[in-house]
C-alpha atoms as a PDB file:
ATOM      1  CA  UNK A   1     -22.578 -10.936  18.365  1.00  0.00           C
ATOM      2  CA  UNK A   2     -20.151  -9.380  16.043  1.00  0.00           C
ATOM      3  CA  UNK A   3     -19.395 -10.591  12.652  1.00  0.00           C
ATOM      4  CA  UNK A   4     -16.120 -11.676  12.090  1.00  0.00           C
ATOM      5  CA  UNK A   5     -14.666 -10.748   8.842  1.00  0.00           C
ATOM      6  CA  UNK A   6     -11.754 -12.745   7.110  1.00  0.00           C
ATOM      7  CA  UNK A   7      -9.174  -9.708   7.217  1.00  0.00           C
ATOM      8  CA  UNK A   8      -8.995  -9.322  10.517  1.00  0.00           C
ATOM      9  CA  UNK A   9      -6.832 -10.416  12.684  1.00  0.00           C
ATOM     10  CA  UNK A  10      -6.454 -14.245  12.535  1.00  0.00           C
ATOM     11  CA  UNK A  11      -3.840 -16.893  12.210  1.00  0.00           C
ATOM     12  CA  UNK A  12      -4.176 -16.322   8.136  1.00  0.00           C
ATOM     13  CA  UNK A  13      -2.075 -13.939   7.155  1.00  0.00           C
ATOM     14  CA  UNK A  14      -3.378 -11.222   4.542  1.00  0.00           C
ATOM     15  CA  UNK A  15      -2.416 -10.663   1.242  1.00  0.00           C
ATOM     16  CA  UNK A  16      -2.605  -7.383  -0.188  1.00  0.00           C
ATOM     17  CA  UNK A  17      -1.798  -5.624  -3.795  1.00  0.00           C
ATOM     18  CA  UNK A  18      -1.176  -2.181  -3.597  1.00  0.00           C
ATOM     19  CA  UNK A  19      -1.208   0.493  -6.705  1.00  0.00           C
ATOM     20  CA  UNK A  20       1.993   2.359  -7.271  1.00  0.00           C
ATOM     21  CA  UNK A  21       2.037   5.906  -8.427  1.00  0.00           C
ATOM     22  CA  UNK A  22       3.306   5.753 -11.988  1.00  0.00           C
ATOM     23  CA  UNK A  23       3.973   9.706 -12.670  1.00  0.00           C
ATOM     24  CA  UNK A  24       6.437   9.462  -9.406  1.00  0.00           C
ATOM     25  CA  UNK A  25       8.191   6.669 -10.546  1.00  0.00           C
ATOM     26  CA  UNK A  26       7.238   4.201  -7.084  1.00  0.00           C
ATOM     27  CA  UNK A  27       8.394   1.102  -7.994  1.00  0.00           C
ATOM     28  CA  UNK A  28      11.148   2.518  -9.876  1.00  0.00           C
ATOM     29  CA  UNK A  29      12.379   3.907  -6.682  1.00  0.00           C
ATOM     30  CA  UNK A  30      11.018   1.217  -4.588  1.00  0.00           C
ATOM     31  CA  UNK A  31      13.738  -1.340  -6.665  1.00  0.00           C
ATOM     32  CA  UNK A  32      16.172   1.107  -6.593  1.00  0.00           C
ATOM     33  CA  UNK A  33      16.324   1.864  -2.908  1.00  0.00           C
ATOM     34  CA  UNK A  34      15.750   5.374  -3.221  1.00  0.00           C
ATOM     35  CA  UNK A  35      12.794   4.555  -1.014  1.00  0.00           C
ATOM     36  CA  UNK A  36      11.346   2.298   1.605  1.00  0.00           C
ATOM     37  CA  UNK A  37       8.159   2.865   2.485  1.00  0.00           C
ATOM     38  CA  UNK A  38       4.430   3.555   0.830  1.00  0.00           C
ATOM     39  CA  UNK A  39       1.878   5.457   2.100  1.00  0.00           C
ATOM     40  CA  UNK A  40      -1.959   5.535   2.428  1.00  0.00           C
ATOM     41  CA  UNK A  41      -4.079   8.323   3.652  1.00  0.00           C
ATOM     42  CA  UNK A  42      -7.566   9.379   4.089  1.00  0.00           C
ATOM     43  CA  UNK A  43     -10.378  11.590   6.221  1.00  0.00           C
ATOM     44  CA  UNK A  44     -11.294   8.522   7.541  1.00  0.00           C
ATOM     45  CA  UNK A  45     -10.114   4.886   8.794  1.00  0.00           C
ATOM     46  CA  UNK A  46      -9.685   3.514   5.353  1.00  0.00           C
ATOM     47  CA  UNK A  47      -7.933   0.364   4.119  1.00  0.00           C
ATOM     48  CA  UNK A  48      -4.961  -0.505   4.564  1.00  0.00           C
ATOM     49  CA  UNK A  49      -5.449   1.239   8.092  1.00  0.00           C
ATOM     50  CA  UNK A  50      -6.033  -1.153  10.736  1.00  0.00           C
ATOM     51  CA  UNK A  51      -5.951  -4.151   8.073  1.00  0.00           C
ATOM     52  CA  UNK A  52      -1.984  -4.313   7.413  1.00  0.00           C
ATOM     53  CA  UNK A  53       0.892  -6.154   9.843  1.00  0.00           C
ATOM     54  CA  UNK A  54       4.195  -6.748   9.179  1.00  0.00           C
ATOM     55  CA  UNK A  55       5.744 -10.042   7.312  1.00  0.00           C
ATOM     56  CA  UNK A  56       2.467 -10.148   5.201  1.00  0.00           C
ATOM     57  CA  UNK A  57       3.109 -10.897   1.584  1.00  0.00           C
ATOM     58  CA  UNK A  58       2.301  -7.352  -1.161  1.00  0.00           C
ATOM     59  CA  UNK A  59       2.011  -7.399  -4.829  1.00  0.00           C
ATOM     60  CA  UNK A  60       2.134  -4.380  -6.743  1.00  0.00           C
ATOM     61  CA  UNK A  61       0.552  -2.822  -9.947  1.00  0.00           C
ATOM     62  CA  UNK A  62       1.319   0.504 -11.237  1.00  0.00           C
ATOM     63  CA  UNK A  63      -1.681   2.889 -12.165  1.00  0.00           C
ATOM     64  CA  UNK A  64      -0.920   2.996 -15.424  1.00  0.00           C
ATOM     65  CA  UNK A  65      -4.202   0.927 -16.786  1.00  0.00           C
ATOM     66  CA  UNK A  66      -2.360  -1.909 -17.452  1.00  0.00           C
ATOM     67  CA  UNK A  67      -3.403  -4.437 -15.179  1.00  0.00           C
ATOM     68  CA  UNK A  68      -0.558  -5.911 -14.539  1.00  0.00           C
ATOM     69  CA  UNK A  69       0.835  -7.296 -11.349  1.00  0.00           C
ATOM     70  CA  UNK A  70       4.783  -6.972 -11.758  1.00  0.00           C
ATOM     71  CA  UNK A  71       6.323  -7.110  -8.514  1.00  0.00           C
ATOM     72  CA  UNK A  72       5.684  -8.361  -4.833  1.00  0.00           C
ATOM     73  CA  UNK A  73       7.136  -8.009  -1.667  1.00  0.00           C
ATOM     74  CA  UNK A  74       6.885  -8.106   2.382  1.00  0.00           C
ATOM     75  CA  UNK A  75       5.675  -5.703   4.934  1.00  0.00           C
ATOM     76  CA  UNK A  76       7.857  -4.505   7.238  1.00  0.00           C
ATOM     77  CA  UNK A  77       7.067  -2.027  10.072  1.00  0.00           C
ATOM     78  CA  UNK A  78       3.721  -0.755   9.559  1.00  0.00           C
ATOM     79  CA  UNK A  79       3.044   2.851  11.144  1.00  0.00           C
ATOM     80  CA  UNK A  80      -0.810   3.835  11.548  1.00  0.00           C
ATOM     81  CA  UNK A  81      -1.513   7.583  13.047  1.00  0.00           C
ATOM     82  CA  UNK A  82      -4.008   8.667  15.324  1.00  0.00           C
ATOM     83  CA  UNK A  83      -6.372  11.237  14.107  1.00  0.00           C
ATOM     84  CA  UNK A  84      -4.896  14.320  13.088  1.00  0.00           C
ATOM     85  CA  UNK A  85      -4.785  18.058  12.391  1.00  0.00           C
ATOM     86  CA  UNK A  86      -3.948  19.180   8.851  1.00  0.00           C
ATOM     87  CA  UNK A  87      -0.680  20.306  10.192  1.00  0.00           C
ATOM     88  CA  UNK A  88       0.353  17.314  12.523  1.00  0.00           C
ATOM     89  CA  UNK A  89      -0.408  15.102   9.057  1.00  0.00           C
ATOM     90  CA  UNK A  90       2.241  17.611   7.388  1.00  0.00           C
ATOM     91  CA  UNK A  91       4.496  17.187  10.411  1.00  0.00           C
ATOM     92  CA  UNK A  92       3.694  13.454  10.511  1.00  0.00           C
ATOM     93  CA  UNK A  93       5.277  13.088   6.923  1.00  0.00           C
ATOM     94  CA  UNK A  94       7.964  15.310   7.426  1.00  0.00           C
ATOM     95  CA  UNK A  95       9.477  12.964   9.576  1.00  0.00           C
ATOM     96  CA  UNK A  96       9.348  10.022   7.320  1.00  0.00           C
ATOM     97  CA  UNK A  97       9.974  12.169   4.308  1.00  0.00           C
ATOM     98  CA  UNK A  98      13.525   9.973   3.261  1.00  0.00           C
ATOM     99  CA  UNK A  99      12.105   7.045   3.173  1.00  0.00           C
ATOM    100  CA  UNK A 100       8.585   7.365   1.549  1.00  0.00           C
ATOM    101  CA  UNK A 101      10.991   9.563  -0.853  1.00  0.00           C
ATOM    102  CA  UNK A 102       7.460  11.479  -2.261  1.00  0.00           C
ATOM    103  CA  UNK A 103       7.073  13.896  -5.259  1.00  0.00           C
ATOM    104  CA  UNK A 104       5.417  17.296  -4.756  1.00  0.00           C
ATOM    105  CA  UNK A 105       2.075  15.805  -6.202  1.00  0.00           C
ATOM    106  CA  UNK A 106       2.455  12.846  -3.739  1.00  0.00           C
ATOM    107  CA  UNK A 107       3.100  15.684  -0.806  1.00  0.00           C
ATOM    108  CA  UNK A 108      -0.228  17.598  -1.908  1.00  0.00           C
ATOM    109  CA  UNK A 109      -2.406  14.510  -2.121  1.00  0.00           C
ATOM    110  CA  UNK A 110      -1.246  12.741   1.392  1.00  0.00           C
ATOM    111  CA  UNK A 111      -0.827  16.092   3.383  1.00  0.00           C
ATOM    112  CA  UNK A 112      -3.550  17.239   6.099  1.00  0.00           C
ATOM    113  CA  UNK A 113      -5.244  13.960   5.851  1.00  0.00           C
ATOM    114  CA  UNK A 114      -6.537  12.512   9.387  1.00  0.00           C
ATOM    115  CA  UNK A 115      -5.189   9.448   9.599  1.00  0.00           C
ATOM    116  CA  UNK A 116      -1.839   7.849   7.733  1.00  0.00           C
ATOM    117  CA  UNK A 117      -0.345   4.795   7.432  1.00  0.00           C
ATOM    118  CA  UNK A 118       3.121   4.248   6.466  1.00  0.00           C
ATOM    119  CA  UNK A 119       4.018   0.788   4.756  1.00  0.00           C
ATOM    120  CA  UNK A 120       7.874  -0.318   4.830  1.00  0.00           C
ATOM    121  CA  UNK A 121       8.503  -2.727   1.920  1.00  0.00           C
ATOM    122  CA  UNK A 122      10.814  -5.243   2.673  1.00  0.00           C
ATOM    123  CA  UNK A 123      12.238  -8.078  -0.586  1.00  0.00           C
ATOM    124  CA  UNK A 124      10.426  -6.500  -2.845  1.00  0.00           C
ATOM    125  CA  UNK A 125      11.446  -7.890  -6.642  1.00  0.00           C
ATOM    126  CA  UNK A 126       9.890  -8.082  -9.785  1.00  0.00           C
ATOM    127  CA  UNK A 127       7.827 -11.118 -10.463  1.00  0.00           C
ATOM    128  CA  UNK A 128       6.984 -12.385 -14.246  1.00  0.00           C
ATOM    129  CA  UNK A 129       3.690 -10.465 -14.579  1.00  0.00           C
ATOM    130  CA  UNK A 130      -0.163 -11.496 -13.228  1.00  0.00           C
ATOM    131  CA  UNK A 131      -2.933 -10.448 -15.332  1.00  0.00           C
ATOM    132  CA  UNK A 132      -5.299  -8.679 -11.840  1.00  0.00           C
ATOM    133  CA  UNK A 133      -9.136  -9.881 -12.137  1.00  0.00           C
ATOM    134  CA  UNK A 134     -10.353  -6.485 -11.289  1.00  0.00           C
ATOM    135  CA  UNK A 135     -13.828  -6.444 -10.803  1.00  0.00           C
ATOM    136  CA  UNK A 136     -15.759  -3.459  -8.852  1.00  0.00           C
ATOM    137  CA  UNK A 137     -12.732  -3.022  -6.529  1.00  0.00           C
ATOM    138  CA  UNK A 138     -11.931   0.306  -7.176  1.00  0.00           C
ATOM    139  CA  UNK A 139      -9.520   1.121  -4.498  1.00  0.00           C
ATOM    140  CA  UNK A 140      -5.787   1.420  -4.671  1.00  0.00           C
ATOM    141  CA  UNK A 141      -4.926  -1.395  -1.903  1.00  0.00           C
ATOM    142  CA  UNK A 142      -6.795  -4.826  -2.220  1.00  0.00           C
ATOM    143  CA  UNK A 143      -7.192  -7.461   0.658  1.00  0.00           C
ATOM    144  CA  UNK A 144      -7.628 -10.802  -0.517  1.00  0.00           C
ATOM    145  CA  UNK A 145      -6.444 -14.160   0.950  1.00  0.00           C
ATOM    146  CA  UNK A 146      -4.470 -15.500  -2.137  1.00  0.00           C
ATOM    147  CA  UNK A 147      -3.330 -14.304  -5.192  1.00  0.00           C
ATOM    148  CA  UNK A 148      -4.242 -16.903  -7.024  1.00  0.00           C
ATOM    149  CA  UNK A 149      -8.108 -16.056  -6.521  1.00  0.00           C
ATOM    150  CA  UNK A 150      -7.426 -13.008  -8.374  1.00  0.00           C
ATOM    151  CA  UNK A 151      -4.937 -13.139 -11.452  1.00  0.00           C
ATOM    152  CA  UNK A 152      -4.187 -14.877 -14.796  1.00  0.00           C
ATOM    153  CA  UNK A 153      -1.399 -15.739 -15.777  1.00  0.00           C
ATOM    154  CA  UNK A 154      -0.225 -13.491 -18.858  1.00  0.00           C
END
């Protein structure tokens, strides 16, 4: 019998907080609509891959060390690749290049990994800021089923 775990697939819907890339200016240009879409990347089938569907509510925290939730939005259409060559990952990105609107660094880190998964952001807006509870979760993107489970107040 197979365990079911409590991200998958049910009638709850996820939550999720996702870090931003500070030096390239992320949620700047997320609030600014100079882009529309996040990305996520690895050599293998890593979260958010497989654990993300649209209209599912997304906080987000720079990686700046602060801690601090400051904005949350919704998913919109969520695009997951199938395994890839270094350059089909390059290709891959190419062709969502204006909206995920990434800096050179950015480019470097997500090209010629084997699987991708694109993120539109839909309503995002800046929220009067959550203090995140982060305990040995060192990943960028977080599945949890409430927000509330994980923050304080500042």
């Amino acid at each position: 019998m197979t365990k079911i775990e409590w991200y998958q697939r049910n009638d709850e819907k996820t939550v999720h907080i996702a870090y931003l890339d500070k030096k390239a200016k992320e949620f700047e240009k997320l609030i600014n609509k100079q882009k529309s879409m996040i990305i996520r990347g690895a050599n293998g089938r890593k979260s958010p891959y497989g654990r993300v569907f649209e209209n599912e509510e997304i906080y987000f925290i720079e990686n700046d060390g602060s801690g601090q939730i400051i904005a949350k939005g919704q998913t919109g259409t969520i695009i997951s690749s199938n395994k890839m060559t270094e350059n089909e990952s390059i290709l891959f990105i190419e062709k969502y290049a204006e909206k995920l609107n990434l800096s050179d660094l950015q480019l470097k880190r997500w090209s010629g990994k084997k699987f991708l998964c694109l993120i539109e952001i839909k309503n995002i807006k800046e929220i009067e800021p959550l203090k995140l509870n982060r305990t040995n979760n060192m990943d960028d993107w977080i599945l949890i089923k409430d927000i509330s489970d994980v923050t304080d107040k500042i």
